[in-house]
PDB file of N, CA and C in Angstrom:
ATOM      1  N   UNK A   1     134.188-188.028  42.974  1.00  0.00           N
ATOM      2  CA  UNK A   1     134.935-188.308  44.167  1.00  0.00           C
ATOM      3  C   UNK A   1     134.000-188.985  45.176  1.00  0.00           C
ATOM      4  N   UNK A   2     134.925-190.209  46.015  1.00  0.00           N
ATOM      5  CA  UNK A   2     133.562-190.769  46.811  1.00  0.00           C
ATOM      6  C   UNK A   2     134.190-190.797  48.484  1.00  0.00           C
ATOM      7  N   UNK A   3     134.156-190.359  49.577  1.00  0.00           N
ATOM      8  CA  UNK A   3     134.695-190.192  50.447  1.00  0.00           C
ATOM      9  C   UNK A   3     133.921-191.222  51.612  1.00  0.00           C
ATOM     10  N   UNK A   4     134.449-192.217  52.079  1.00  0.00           N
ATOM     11  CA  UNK A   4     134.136-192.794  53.236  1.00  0.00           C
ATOM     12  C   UNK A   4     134.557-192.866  54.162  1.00  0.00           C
ATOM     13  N   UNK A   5     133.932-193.189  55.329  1.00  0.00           N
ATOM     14  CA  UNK A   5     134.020-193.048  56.731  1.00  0.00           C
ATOM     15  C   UNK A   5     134.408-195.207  57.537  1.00  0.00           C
ATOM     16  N   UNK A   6     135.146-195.163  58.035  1.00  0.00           N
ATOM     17  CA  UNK A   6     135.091-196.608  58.718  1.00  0.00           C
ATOM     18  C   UNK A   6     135.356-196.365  60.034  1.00  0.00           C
ATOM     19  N   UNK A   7     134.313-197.095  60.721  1.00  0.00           N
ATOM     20  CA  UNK A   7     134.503-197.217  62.056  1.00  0.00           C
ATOM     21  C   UNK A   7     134.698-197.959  63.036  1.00  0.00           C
ATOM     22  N   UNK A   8     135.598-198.445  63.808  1.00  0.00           N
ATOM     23  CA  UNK A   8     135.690-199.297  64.817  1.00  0.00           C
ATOM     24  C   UNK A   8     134.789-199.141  65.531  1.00  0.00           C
ATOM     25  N   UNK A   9     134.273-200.635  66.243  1.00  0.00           N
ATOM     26  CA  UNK A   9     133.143-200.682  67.207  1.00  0.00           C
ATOM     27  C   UNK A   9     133.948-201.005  68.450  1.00  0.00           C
ATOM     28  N   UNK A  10     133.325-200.215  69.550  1.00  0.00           N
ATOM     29  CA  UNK A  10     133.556-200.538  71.016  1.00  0.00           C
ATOM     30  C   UNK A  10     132.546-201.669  71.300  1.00  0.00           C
ATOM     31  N   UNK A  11     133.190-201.637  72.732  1.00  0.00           N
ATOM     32  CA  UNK A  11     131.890-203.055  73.378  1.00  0.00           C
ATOM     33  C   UNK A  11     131.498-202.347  74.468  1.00  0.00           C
ATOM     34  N   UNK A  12     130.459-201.153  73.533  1.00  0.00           N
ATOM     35  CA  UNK A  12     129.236-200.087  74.512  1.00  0.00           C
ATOM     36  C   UNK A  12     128.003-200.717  73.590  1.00  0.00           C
ATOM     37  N   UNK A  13     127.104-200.142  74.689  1.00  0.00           N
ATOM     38  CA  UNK A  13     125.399-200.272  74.115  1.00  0.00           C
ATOM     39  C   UNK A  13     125.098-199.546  72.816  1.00  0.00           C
ATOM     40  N   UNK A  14     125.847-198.495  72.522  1.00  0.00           N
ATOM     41  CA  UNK A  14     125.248-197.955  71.503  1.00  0.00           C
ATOM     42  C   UNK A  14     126.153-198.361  70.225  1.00  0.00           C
ATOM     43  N   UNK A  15     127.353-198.911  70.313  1.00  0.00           N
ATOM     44  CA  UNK A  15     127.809-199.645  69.261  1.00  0.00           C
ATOM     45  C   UNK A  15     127.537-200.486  68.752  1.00  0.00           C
ATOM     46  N   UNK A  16     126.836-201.577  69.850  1.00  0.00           N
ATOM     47  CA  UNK A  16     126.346-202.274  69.636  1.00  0.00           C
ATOM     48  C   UNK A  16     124.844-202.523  68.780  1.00  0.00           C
ATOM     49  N   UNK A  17     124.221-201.286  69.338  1.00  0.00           N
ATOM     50  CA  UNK A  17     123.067-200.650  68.669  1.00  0.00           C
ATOM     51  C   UNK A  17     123.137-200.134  67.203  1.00  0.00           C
ATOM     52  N   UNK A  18     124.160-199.664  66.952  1.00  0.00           N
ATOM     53  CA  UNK A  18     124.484-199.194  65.775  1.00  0.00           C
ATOM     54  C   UNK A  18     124.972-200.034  64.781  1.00  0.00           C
ATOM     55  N   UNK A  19     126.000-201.643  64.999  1.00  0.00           N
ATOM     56  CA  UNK A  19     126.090-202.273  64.480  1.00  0.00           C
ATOM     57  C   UNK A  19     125.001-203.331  64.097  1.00  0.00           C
ATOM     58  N   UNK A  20     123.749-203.515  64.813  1.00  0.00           N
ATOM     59  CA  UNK A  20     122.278-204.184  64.713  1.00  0.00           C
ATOM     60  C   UNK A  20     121.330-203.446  63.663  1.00  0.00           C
ATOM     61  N   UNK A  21     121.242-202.361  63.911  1.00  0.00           N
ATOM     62  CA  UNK A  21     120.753-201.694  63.040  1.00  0.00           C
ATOM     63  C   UNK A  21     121.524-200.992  61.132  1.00  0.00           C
ATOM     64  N   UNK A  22     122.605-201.870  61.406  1.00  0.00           N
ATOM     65  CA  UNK A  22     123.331-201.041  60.035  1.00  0.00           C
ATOM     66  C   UNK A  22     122.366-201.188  58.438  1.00  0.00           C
ATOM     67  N   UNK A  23     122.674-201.272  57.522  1.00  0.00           N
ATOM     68  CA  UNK A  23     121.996-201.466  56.000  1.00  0.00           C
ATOM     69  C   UNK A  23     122.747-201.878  55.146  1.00  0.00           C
ATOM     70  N   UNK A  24     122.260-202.873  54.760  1.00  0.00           N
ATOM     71  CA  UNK A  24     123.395-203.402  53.647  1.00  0.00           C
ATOM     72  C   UNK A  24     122.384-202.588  52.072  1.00  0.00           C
ATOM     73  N   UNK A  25     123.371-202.322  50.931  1.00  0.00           N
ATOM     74  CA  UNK A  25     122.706-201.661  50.219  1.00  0.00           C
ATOM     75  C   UNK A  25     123.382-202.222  48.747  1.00  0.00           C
ATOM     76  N   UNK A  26     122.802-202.173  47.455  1.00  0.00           N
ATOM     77  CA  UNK A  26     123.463-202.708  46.578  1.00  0.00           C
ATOM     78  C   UNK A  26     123.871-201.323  45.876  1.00  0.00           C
ATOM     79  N   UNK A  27     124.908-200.829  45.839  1.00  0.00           N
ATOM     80  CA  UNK A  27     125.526-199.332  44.931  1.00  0.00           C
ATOM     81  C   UNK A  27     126.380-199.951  44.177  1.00  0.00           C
ATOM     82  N   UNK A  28     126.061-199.611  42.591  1.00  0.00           N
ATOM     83  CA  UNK A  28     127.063-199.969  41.335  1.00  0.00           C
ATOM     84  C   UNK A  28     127.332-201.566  41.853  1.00  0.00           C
ATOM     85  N   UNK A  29     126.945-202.436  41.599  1.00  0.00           N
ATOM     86  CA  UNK A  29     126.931-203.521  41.300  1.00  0.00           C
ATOM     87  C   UNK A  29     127.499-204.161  42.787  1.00  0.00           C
ATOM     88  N   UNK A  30     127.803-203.626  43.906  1.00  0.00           N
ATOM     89  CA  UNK A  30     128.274-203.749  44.638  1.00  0.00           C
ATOM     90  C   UNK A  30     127.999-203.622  46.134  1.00  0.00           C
ATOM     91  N   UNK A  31     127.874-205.065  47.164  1.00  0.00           N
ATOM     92  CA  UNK A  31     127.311-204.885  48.288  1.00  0.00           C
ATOM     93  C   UNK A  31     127.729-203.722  49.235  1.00  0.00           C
ATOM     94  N   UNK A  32     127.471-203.134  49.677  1.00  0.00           N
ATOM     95  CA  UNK A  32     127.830-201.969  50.818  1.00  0.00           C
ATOM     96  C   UNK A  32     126.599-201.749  52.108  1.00  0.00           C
ATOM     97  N   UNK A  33     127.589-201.536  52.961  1.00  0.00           N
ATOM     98  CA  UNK A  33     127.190-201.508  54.316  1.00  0.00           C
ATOM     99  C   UNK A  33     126.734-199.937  55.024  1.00  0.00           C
ATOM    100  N   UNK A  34     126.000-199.690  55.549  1.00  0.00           N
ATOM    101  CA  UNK A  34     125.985-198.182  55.996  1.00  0.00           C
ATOM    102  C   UNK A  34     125.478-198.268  57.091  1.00  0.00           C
ATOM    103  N   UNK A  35     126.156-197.166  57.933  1.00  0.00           N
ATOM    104  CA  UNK A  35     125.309-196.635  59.175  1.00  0.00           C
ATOM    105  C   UNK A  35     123.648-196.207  59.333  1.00  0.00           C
ATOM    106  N   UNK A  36     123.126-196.413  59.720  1.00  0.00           N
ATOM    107  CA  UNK A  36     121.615-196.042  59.763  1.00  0.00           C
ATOM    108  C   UNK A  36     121.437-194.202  59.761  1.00  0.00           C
ATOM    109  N   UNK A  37     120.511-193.684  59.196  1.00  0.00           N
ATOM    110  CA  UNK A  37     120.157-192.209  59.138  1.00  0.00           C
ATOM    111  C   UNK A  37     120.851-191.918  60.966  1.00  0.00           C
ATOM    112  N   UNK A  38     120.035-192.406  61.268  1.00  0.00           N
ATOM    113  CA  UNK A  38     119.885-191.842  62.951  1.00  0.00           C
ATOM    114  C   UNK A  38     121.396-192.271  63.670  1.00  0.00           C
ATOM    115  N   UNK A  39     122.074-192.962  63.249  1.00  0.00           N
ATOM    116  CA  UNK A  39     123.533-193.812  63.716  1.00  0.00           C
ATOM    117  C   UNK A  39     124.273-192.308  63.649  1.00  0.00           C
ATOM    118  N   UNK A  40     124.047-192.198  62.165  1.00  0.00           N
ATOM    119  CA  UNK A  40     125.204-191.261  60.982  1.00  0.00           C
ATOM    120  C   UNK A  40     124.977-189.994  62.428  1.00  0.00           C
ATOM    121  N   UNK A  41     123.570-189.759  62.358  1.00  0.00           N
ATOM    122  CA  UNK A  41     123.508-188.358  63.220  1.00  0.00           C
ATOM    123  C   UNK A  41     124.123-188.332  64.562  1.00  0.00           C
ATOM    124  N   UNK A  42     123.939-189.081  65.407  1.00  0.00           N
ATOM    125  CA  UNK A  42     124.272-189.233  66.715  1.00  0.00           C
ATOM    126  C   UNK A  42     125.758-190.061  67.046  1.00  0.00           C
ATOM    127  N   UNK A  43     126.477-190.173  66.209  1.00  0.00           N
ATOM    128  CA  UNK A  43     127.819-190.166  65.857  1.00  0.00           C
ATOM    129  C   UNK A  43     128.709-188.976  65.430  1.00  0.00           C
ATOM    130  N   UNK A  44     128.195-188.177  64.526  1.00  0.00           N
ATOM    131  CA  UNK A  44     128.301-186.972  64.227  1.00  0.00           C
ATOM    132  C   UNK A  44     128.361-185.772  65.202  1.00  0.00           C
ATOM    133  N   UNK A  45     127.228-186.001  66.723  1.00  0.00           N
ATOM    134  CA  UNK A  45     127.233-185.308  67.475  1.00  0.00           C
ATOM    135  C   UNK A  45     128.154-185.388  68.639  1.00  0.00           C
ATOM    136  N   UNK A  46     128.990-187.068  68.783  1.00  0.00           N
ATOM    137  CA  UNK A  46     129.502-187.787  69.797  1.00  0.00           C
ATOM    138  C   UNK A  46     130.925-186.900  68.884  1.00  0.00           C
ATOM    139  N   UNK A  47     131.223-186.839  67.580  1.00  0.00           N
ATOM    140  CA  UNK A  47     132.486-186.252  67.223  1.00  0.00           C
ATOM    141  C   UNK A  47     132.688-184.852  67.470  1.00  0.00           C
ATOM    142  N   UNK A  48     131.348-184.159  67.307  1.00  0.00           N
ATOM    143  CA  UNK A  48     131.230-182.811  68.134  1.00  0.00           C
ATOM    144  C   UNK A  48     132.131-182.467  68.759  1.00  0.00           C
ATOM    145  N   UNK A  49     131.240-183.525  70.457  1.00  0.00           N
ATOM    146  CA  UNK A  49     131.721-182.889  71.426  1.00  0.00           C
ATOM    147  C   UNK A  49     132.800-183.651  71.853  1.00  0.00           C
ATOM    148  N   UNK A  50     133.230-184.673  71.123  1.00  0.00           N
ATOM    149  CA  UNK A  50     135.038-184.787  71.100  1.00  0.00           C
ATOM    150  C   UNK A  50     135.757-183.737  70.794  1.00  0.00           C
ATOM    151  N   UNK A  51     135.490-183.016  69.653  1.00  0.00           N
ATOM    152  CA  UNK A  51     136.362-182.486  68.628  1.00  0.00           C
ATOM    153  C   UNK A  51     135.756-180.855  68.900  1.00  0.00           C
ATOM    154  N   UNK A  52     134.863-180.627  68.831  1.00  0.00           N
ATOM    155  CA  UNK A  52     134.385-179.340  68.628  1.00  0.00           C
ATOM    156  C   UNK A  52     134.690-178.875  67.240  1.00  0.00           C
ATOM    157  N   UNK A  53     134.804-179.554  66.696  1.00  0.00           N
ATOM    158  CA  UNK A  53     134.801-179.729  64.848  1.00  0.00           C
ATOM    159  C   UNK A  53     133.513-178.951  64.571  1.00  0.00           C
ATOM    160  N   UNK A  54     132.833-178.003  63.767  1.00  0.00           N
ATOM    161  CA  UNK A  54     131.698-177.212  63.700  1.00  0.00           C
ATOM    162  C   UNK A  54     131.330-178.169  62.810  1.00  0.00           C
ATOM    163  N   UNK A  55     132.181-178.693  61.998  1.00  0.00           N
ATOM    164  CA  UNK A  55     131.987-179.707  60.651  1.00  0.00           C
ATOM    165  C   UNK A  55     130.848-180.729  60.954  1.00  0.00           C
ATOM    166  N   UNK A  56     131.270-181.346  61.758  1.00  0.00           N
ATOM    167  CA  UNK A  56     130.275-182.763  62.667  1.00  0.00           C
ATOM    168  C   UNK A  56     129.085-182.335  63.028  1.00  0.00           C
ATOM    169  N   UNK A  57     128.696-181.011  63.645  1.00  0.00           N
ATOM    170  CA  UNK A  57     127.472-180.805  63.855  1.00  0.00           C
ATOM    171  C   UNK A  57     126.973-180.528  62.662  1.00  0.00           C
ATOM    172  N   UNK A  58     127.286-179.268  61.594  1.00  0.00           N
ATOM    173  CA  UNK A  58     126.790-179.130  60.388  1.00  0.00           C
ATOM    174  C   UNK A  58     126.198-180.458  59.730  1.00  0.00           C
ATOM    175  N   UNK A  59     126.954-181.250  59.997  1.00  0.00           N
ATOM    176  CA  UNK A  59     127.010-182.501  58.971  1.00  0.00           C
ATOM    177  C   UNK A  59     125.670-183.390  59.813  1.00  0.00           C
ATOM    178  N   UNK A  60     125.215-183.214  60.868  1.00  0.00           N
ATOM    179  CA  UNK A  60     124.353-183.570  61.721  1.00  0.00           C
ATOM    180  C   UNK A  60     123.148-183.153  61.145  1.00  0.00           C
ATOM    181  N   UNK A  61     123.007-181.532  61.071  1.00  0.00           N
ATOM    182  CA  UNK A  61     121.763-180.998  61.285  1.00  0.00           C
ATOM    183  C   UNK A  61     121.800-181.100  59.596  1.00  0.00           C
ATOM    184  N   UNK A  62     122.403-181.389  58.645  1.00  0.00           N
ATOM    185  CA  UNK A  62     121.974-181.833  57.057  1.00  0.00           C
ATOM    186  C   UNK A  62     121.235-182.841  56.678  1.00  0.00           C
ATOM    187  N   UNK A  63     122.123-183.874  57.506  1.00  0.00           N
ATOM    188  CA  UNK A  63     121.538-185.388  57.466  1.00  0.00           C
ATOM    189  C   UNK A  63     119.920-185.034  58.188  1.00  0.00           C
ATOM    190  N   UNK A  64     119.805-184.514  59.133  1.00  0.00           N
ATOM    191  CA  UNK A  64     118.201-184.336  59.833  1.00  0.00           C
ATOM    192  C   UNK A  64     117.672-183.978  59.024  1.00  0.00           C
ATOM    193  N   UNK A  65     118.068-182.610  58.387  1.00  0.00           N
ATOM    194  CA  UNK A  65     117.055-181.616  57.965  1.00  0.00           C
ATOM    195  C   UNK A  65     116.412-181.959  56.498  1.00  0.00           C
ATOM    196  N   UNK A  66     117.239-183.012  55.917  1.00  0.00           N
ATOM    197  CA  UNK A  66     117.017-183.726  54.464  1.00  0.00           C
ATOM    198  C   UNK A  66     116.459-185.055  54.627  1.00  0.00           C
ATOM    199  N   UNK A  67     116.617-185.920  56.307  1.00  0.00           N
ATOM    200  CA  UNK A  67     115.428-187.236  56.224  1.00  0.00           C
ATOM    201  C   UNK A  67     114.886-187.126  57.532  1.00  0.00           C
ATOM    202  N   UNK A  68     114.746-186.026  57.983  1.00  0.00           N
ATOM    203  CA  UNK A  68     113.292-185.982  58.772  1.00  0.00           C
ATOM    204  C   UNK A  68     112.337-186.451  58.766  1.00  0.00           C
ATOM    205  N   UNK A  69     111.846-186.801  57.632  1.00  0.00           N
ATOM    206  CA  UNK A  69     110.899-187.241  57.452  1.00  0.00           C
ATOM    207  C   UNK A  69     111.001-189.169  57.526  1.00  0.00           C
ATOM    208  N   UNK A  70     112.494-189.629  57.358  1.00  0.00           N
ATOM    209  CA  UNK A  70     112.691-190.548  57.412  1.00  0.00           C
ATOM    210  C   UNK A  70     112.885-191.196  58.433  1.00  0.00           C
ATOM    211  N   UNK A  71     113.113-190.416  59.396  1.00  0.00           N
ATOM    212  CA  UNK A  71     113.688-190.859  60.502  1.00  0.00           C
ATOM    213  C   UNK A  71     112.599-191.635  61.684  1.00  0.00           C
ATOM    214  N   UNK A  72     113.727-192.081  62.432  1.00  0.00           N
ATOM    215  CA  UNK A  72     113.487-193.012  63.569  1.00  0.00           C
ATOM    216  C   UNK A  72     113.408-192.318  64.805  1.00  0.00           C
ATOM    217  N   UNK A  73     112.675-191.331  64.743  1.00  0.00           N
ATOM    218  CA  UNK A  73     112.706-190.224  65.883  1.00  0.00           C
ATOM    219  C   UNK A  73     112.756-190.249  67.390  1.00  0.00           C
ATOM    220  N   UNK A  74     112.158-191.339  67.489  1.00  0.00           N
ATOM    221  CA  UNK A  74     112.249-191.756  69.275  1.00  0.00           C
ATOM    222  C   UNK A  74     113.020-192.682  69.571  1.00  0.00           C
ATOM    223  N   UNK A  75     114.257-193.649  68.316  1.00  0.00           N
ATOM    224  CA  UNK A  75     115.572-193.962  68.609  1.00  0.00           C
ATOM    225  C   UNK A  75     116.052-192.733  68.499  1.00  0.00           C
ATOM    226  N   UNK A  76     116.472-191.417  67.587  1.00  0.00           N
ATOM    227  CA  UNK A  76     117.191-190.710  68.071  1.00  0.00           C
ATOM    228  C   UNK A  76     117.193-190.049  69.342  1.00  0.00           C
ATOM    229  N   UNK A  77     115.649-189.559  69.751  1.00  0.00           N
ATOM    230  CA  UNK A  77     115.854-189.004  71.176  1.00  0.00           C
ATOM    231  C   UNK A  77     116.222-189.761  72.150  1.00  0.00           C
ATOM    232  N   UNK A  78     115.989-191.121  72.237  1.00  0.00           N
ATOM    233  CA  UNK A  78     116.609-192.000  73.191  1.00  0.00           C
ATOM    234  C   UNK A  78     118.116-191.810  73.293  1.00  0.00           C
ATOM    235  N   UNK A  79     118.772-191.653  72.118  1.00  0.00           N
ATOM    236  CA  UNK A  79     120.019-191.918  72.376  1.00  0.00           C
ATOM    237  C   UNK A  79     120.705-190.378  72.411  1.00  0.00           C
ATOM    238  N   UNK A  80     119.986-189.847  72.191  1.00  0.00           N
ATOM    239  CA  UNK A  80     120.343-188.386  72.383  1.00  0.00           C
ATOM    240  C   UNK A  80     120.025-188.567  74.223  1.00  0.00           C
ATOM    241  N   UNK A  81     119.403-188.159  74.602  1.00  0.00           N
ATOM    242  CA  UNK A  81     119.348-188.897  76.090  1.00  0.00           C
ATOM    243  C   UNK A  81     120.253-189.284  76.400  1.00  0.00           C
ATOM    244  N   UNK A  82     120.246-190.625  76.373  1.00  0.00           N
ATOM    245  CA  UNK A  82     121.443-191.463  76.922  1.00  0.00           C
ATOM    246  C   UNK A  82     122.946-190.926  76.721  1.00  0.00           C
ATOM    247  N   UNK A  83     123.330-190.788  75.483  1.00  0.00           N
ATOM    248  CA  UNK A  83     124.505-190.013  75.348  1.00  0.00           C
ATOM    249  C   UNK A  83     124.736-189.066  76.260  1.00  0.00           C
ATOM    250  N   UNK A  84     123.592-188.139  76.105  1.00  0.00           N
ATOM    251  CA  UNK A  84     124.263-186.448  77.118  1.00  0.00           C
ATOM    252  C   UNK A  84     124.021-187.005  78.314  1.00  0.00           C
ATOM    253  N   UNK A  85     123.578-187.910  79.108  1.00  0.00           N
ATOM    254  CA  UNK A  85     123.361-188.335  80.429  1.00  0.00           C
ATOM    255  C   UNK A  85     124.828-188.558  80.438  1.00  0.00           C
ATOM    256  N   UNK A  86     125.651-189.454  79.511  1.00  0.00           N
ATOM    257  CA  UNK A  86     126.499-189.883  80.228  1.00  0.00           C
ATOM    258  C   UNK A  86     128.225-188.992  79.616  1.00  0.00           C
ATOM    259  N   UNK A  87     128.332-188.548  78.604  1.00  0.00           N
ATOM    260  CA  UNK A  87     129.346-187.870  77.595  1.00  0.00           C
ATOM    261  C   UNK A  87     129.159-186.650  77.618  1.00  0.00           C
ATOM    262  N   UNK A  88     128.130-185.617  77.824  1.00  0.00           N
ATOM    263  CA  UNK A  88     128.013-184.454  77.592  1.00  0.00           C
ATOM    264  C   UNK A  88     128.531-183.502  78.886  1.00  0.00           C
TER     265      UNK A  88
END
């Protein structure tokens, strides 16, 4: 089973940010596009505190806790920042 996510972009800074930074990737013979590690997370947290879905955060602190090591750490705190400055 393969479950995807599509998202409309606004015309904010961080959509914009998120659409600059995306990944194109070749899976099964086939071009595909993805959100960045750090996108996936701080999207996840923006559905949070829309939703209060427990799901979205879980699904947050997985993605961290499995590429931590991958990550873009001072884009996420930036936008962790910026977000709760202005949404939280």
């Amino acid at each position: 089973m393969l479950k995807l996510d599509f998202f409309l972009l606004k015309n904010d800074e961080f959509d914009k940010s998120r659409f600059q930074r995306r990944k194109t990737l070749n899976i099964f013979g086939q071009k595909m596009t993805f959100a960045s590690l750090e996108d996936t997370i701080l999207i996840k947290l923006l559905w949070y505190k829309d939703t209060k879905i427990e799901k979205h955060l879980i699904d947050a602190a997985f993605v961290y806790q499995i590429q931590k090591a991958n990550l873009d750490k001072s884009y996420l705190l930036g936008w962790v920042e910026n977000i709760t400055l202005k949404t939280f």
